[in-house]
Protein backbone atom coordinates (compact mmCIF):
# COMPACT_ATOMS: atom_id res chain seq x y z
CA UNK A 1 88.07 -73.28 86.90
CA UNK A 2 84.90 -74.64 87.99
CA UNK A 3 81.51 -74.05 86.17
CA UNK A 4 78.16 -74.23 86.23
CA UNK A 5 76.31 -74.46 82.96
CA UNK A 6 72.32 -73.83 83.24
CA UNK A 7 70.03 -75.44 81.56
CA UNK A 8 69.93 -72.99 78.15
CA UNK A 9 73.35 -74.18 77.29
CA UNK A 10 73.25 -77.72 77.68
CA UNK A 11 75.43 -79.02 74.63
CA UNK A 12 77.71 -76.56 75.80
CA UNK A 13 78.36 -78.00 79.16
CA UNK A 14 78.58 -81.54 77.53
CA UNK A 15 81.78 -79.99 74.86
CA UNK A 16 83.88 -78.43 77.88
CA UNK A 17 83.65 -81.41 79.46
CA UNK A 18 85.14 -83.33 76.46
CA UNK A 19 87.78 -80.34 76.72
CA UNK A 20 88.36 -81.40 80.10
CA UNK A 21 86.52 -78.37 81.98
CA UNK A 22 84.72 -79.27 85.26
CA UNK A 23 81.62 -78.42 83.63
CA UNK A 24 78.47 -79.25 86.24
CA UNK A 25 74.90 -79.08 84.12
CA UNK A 26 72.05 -77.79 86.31
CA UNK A 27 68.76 -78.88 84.38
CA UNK A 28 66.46 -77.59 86.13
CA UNK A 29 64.99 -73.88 85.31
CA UNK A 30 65.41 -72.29 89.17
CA UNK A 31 67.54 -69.56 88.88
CA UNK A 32 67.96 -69.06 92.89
CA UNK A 33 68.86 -72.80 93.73
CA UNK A 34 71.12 -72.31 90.59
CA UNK A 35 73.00 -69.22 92.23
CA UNK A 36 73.24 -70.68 95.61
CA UNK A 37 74.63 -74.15 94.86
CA UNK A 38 77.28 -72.46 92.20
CA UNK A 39 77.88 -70.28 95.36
CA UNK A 40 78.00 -73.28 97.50
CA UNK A 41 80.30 -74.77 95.28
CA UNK A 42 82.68 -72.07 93.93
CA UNK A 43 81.28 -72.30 90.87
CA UNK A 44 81.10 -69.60 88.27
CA UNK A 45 77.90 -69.83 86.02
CA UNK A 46 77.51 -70.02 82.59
CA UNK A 47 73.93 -69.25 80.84
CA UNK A 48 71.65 -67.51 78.29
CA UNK A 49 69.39 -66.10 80.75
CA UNK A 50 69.76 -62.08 80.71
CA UNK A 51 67.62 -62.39 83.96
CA UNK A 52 69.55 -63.71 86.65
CA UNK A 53 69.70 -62.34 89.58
CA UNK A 54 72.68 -60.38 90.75
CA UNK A 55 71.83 -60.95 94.72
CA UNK A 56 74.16 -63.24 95.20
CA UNK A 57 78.21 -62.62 95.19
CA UNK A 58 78.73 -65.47 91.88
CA UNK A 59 80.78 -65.02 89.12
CA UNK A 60 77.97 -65.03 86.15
CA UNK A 61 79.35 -65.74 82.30
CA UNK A 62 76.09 -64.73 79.78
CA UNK A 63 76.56 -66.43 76.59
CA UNK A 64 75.89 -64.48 73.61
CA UNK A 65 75.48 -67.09 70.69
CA UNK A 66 72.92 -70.12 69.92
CA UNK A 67 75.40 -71.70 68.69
CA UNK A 68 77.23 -74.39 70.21
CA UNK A 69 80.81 -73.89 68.60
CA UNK A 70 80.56 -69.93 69.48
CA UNK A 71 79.30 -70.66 72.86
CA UNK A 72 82.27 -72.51 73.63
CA UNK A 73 84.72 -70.06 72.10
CA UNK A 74 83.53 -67.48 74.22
CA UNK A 75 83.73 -69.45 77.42
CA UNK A 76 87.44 -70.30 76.69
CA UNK A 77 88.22 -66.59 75.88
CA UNK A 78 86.30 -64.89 78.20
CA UNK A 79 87.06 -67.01 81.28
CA UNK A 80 90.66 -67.62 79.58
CA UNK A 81 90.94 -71.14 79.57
CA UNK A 82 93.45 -71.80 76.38
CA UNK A 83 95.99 -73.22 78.60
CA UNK A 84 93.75 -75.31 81.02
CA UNK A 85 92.17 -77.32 78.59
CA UNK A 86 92.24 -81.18 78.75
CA UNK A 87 90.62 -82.91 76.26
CA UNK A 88 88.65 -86.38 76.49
CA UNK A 89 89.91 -86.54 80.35
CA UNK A 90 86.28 -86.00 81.84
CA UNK A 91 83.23 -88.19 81.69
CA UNK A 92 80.62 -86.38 79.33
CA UNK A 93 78.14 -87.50 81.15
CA UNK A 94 78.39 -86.77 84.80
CA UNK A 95 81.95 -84.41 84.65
CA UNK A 96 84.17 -86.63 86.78
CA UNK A 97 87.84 -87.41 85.69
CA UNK A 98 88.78 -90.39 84.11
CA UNK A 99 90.92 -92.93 85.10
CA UNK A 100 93.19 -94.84 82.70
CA UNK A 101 92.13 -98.66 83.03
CA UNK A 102 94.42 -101.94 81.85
CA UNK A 103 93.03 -103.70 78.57
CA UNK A 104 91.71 -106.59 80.66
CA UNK A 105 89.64 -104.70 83.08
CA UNK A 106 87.72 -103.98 80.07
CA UNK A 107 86.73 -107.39 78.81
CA UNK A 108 83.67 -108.23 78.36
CA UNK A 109 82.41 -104.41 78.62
CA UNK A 110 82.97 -103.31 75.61
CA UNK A 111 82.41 -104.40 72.00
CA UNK A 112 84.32 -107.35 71.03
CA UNK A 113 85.89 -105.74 68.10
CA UNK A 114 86.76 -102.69 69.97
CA UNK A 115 88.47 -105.21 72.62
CA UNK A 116 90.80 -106.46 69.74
CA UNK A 117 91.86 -103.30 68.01
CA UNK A 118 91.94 -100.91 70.65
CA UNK A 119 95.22 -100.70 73.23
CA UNK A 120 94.07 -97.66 75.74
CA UNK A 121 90.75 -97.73 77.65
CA UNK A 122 89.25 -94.88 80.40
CA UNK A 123 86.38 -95.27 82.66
CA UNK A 124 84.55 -92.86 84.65
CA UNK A 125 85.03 -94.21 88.51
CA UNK A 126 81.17 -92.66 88.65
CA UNK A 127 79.01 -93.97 86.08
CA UNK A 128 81.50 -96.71 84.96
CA UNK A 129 81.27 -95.28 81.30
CA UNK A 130 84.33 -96.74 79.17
CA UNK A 131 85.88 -94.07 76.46
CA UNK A 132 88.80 -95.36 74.12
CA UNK A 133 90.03 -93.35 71.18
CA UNK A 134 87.72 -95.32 68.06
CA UNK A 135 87.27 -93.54 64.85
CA UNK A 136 85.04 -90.95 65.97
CA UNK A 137 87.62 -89.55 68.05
CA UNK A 138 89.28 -87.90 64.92
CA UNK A 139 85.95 -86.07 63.79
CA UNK A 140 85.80 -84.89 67.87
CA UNK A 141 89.82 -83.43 67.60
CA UNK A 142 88.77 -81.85 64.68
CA UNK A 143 85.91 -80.01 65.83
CA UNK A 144 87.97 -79.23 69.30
CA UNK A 145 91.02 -77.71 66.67
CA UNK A 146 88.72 -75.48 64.80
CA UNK A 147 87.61 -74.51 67.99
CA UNK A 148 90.94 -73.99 69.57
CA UNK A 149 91.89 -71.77 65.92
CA UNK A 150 88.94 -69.55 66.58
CA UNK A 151 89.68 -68.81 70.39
CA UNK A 152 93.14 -67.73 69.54
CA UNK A 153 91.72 -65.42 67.08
């Protein structure tokens, strides 16, 4: 499932990208160029706005909540993504997948101290943005669990 999250709902797109969604952010607040490049790109969009226009033949998910968490419960139920989701496999920052990278190819590019006590390494093959699995990675699973519990509810 491909998405398109508009600029109301930009924390969201950032948190199904951690889950692994292909989650494009459009910042800017043109609804029309919105419609035809998620059109354009098979993209179903995701927003706040209860004014978009329905001229165009695009998949449209309105988000109810403000906040965050619910936001992305509803996108997983509603577009019912429980069994798609991948987490920390997509760049947060620009939504492309990441590719595992050896130890060494990291050297010098990260932290020192992360080079000596961490063993697994991803990069985005876009920005070049390393990810490895440091401590805050257990605060991030357990925000994506309680998320998870809710959407099965």
């Amino acid at each position: 499932m491909r998405l398109i999250v508009d600029f109301m709902c930009g924390k969201l797109a950032r948190w199904l990208r951690v889950l692994g969604v292909d989650a494009e952010y459009y910042g800017e607040t043109e609804s029309t160029k919105l419609l035809k490049r998620a059109l354009n790109e098979e993209r179903t969009v995701v927003t706040r706005n209860t004014r978009i226009p329905s001229a165009y033949s695009v998949e449209v998910l309105l988000v109810k909540s403000e906040i965050p968490e619910e936001q992305i419960v509803q996108v997983i139920k509603d577009l019912h993504l429980e069994h798609r989701l991948a987490p920390f496999t997509r760049c947060n920052v620009c939504n492309v997948e990441l590719n595992d990278v050896e130890k060494d190819d990291v050297k010098g590019k990260v932290p020192l101290y992360v080079f000596q006590t961490q063993g697994r390494f991803k990069m985005c093959g876009s920005c070049g943005r390393i990810y490895w699995p440091g401590t805050h990675t257990r605060s991030m699973k357990a925000y994506i669990d309680r998320i998870l519990e809710a959407s099965n509810e």
